[in-house]
PDB file of N, CA and C in Angstrom:
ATOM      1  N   UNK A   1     -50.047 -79.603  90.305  1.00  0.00           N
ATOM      2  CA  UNK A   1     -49.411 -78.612  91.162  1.00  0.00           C
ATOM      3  C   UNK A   1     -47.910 -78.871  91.164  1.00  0.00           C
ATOM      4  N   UNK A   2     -46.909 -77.498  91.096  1.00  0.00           N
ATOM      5  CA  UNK A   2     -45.945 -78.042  91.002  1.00  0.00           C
ATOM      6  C   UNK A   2     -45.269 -78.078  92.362  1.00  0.00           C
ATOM      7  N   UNK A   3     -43.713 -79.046  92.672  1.00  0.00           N
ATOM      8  CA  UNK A   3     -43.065 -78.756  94.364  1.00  0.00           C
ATOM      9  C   UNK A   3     -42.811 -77.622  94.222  1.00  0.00           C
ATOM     10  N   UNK A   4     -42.036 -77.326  95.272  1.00  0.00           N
ATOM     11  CA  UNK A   4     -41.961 -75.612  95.977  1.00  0.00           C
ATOM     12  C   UNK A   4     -40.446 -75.839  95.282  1.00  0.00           C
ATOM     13  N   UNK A   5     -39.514 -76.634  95.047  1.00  0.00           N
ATOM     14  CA  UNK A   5     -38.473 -76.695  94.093  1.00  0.00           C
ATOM     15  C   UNK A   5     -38.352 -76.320  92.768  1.00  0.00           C
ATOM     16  N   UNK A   6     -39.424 -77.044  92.109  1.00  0.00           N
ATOM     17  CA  UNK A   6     -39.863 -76.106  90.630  1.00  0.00           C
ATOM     18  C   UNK A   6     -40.502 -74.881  90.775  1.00  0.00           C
ATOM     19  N   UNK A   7     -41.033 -74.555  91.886  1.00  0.00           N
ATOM     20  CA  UNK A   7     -41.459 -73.330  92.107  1.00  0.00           C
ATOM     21  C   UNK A   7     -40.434 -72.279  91.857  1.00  0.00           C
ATOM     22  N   UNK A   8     -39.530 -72.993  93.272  1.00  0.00           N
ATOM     23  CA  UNK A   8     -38.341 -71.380  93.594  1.00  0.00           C
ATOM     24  C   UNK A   8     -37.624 -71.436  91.983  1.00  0.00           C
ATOM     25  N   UNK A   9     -37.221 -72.504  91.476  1.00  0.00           N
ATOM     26  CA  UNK A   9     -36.535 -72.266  90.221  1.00  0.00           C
ATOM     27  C   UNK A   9     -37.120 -71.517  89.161  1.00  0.00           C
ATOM     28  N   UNK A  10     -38.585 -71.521  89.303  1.00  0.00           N
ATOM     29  CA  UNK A  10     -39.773 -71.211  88.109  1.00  0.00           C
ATOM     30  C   UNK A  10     -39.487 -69.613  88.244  1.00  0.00           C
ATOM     31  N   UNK A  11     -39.103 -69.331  89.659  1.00  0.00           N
ATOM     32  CA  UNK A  11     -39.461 -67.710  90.640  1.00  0.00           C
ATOM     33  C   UNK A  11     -37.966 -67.123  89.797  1.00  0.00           C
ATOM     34  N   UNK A  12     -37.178 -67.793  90.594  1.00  0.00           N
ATOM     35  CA  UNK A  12     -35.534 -67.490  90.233  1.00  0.00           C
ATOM     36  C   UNK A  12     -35.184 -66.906  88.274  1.00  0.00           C
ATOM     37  N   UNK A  13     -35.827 -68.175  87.856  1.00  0.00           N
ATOM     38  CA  UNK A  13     -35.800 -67.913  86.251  1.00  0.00           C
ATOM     39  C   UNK A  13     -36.520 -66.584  86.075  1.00  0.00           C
ATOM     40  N   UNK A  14     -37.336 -66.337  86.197  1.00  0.00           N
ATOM     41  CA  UNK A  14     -38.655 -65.100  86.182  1.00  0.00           C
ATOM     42  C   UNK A  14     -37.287 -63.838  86.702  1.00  0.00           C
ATOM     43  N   UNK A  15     -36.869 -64.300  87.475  1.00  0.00           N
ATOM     44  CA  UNK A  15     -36.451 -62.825  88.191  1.00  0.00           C
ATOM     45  C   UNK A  15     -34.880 -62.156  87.375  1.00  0.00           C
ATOM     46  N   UNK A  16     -34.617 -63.201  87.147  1.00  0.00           N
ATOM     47  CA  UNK A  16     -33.177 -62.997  86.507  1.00  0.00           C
ATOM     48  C   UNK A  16     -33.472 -62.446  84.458  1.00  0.00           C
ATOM     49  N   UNK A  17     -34.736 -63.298  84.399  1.00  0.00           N
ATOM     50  CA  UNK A  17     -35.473 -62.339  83.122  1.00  0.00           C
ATOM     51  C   UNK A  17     -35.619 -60.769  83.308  1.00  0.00           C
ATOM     52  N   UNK A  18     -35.700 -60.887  84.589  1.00  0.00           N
ATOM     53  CA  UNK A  18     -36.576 -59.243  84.556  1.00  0.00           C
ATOM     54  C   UNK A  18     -35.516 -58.180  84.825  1.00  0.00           C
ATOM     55  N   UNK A  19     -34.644 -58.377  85.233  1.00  0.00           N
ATOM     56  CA  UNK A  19     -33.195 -57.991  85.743  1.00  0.00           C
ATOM     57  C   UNK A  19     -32.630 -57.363  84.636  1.00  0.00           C
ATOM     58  N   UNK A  20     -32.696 -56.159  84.763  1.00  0.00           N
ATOM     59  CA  UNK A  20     -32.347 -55.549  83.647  1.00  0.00           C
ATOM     60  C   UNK A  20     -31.930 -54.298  83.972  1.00  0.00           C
ATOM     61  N   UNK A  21     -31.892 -53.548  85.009  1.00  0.00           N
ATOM     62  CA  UNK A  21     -31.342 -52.298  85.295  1.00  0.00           C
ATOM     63  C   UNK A  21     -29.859 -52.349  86.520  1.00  0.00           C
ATOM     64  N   UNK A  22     -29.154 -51.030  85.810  1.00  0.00           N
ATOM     65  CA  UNK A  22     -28.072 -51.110  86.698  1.00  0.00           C
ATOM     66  C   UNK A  22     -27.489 -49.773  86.827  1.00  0.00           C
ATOM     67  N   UNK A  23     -27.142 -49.410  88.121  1.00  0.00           N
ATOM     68  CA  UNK A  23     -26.852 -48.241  88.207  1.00  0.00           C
ATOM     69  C   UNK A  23     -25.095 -48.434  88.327  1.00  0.00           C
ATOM     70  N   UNK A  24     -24.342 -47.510  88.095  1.00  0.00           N
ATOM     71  CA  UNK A  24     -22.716 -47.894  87.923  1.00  0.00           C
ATOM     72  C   UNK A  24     -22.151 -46.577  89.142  1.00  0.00           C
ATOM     73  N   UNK A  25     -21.752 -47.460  90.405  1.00  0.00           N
ATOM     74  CA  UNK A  25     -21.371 -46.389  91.204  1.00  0.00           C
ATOM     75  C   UNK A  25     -19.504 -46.083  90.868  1.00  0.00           C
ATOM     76  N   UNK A  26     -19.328 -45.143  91.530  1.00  0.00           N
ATOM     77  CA  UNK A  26     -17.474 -44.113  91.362  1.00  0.00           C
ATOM     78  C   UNK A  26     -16.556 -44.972  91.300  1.00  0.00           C
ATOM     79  N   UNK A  27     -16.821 -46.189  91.533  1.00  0.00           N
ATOM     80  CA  UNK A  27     -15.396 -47.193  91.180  1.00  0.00           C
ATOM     81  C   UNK A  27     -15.778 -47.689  89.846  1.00  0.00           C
ATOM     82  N   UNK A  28     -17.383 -47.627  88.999  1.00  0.00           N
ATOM     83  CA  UNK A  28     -16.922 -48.397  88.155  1.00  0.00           C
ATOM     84  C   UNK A  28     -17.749 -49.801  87.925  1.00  0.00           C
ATOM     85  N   UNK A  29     -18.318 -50.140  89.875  1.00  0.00           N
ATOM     86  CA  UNK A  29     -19.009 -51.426  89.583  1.00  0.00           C
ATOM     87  C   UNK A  29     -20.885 -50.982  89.487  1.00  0.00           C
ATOM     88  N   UNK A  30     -21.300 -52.474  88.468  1.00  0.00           N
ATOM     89  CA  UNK A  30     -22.250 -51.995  88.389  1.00  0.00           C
ATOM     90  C   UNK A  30     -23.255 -52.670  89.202  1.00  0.00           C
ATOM     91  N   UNK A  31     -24.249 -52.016  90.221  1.00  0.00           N
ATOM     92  CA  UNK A  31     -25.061 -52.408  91.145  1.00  0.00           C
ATOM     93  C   UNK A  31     -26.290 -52.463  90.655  1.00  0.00           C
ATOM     94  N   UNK A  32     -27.074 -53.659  90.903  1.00  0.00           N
ATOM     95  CA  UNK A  32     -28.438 -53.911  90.309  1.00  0.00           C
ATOM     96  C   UNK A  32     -29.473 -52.848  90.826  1.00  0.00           C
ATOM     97  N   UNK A  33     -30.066 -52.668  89.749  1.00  0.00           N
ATOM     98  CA  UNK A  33     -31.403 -51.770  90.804  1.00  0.00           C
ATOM     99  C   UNK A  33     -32.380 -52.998  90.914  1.00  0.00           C
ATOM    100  N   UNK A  34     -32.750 -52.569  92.622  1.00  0.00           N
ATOM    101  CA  UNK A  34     -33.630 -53.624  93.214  1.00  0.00           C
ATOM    102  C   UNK A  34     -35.419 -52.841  93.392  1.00  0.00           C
ATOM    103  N   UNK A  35     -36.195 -53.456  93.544  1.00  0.00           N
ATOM    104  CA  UNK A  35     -37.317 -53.021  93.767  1.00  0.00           C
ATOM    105  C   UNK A  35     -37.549 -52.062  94.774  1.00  0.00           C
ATOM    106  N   UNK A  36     -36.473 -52.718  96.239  1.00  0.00           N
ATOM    107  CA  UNK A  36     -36.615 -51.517  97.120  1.00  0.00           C
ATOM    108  C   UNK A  36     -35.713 -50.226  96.699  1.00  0.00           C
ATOM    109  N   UNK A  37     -35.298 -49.962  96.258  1.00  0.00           N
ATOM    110  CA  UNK A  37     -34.531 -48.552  95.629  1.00  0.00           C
ATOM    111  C   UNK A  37     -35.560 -47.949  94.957  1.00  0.00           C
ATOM    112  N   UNK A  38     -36.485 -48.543  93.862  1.00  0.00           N
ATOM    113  CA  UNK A  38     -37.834 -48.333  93.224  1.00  0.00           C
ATOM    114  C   UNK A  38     -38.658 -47.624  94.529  1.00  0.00           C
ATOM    115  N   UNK A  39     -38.797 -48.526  94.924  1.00  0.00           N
ATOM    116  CA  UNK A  39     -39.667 -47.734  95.992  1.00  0.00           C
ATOM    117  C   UNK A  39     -39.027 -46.533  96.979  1.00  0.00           C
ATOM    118  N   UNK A  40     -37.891 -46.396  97.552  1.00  0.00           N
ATOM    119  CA  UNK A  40     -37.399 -45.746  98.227  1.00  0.00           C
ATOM    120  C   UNK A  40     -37.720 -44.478  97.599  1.00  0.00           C
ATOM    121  N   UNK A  41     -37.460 -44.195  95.860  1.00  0.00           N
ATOM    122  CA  UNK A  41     -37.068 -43.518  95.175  1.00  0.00           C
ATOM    123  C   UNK A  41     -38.477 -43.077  94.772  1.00  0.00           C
ATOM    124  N   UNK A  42     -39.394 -43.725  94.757  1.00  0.00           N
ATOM    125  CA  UNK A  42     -40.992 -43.241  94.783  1.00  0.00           C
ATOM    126  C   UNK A  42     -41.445 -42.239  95.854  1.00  0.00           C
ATOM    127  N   UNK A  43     -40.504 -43.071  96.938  1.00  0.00           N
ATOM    128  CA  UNK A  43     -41.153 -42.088  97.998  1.00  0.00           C
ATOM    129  C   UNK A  43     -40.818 -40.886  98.647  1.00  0.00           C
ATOM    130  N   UNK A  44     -39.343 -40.867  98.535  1.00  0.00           N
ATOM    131  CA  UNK A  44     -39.139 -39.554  98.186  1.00  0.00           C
ATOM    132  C   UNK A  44     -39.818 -38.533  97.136  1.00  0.00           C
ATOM    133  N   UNK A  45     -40.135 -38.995  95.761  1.00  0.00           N
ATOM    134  CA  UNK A  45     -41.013 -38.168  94.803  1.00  0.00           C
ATOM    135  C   UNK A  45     -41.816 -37.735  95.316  1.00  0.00           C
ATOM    136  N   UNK A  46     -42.605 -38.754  95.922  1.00  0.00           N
ATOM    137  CA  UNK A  46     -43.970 -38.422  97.042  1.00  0.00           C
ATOM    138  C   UNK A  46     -44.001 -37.412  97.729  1.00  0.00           C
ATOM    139  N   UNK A  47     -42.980 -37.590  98.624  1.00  0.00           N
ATOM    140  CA  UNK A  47     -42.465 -36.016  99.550  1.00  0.00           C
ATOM    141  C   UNK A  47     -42.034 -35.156  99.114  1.00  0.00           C
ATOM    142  N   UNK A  48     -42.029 -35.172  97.651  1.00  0.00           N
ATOM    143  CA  UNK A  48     -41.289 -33.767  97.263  1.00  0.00           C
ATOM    144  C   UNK A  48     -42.698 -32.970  96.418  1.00  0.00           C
ATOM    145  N   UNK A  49     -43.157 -33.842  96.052  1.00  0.00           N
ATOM    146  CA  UNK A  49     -44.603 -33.706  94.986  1.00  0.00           C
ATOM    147  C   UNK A  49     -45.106 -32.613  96.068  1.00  0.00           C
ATOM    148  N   UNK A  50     -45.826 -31.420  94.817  1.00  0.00           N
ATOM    149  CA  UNK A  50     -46.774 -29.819  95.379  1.00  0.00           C
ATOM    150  C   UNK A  50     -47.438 -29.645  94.190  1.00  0.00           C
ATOM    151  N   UNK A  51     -48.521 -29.768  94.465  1.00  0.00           N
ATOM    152  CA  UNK A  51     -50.093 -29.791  93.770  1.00  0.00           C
ATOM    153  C   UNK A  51     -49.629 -28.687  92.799  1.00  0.00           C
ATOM    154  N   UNK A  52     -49.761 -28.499  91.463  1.00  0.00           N
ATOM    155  CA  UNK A  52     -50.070 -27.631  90.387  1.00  0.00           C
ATOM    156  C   UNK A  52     -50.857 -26.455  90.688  1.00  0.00           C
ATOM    157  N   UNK A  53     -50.477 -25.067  90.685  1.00  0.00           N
ATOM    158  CA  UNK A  53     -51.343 -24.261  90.772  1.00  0.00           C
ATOM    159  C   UNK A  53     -52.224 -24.177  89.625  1.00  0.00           C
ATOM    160  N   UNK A  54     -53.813 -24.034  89.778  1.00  0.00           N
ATOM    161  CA  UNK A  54     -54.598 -23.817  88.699  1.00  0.00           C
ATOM    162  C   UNK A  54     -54.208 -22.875  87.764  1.00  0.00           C
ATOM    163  N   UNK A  55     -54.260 -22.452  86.787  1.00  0.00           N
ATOM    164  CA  UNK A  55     -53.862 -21.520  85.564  1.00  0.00           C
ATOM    165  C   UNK A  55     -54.760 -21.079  85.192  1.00  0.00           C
ATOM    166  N   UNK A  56     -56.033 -20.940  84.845  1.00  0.00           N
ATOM    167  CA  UNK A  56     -57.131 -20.585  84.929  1.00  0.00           C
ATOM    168  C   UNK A  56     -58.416 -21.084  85.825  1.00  0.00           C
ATOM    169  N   UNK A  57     -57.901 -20.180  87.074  1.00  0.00           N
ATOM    170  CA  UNK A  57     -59.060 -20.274  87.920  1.00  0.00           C
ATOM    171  C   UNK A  57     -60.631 -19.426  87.871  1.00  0.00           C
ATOM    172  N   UNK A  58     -61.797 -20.674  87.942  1.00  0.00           N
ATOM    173  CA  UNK A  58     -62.951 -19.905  87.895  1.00  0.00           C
ATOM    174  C   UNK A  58     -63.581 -18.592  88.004  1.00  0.00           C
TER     175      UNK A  58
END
């Protein structure tokens, strides 16, 4: 088992791998996209989402 030290570092390494998106706001700098923006941005879709009307109904 490893300490909770090699852990957070094991976590930290993992996360900075995965780190890969960036949105570039009006000045220029570029701001990470975080998971909660992911989600924020889901859930708005959510609320905007309206069922497909059938196209050939029975």
């Amino acid at each position: 088992m490893s300490s909770p030290d090699e852990q957070h570092a094991n976590q930290a390494s993992a996360e900075s791998e995965t780190t890969h998106g960036a949105v570039i706001d009006p000045r220029g700098r570029e701001i990470p996209i975080t998971e909660s923006m992911i989600q924020q941005a889901c859930s708005e879709l959510d609320k905007q989402w309206v069922k497909p009307r059938d196209e050939n109904p029975a």
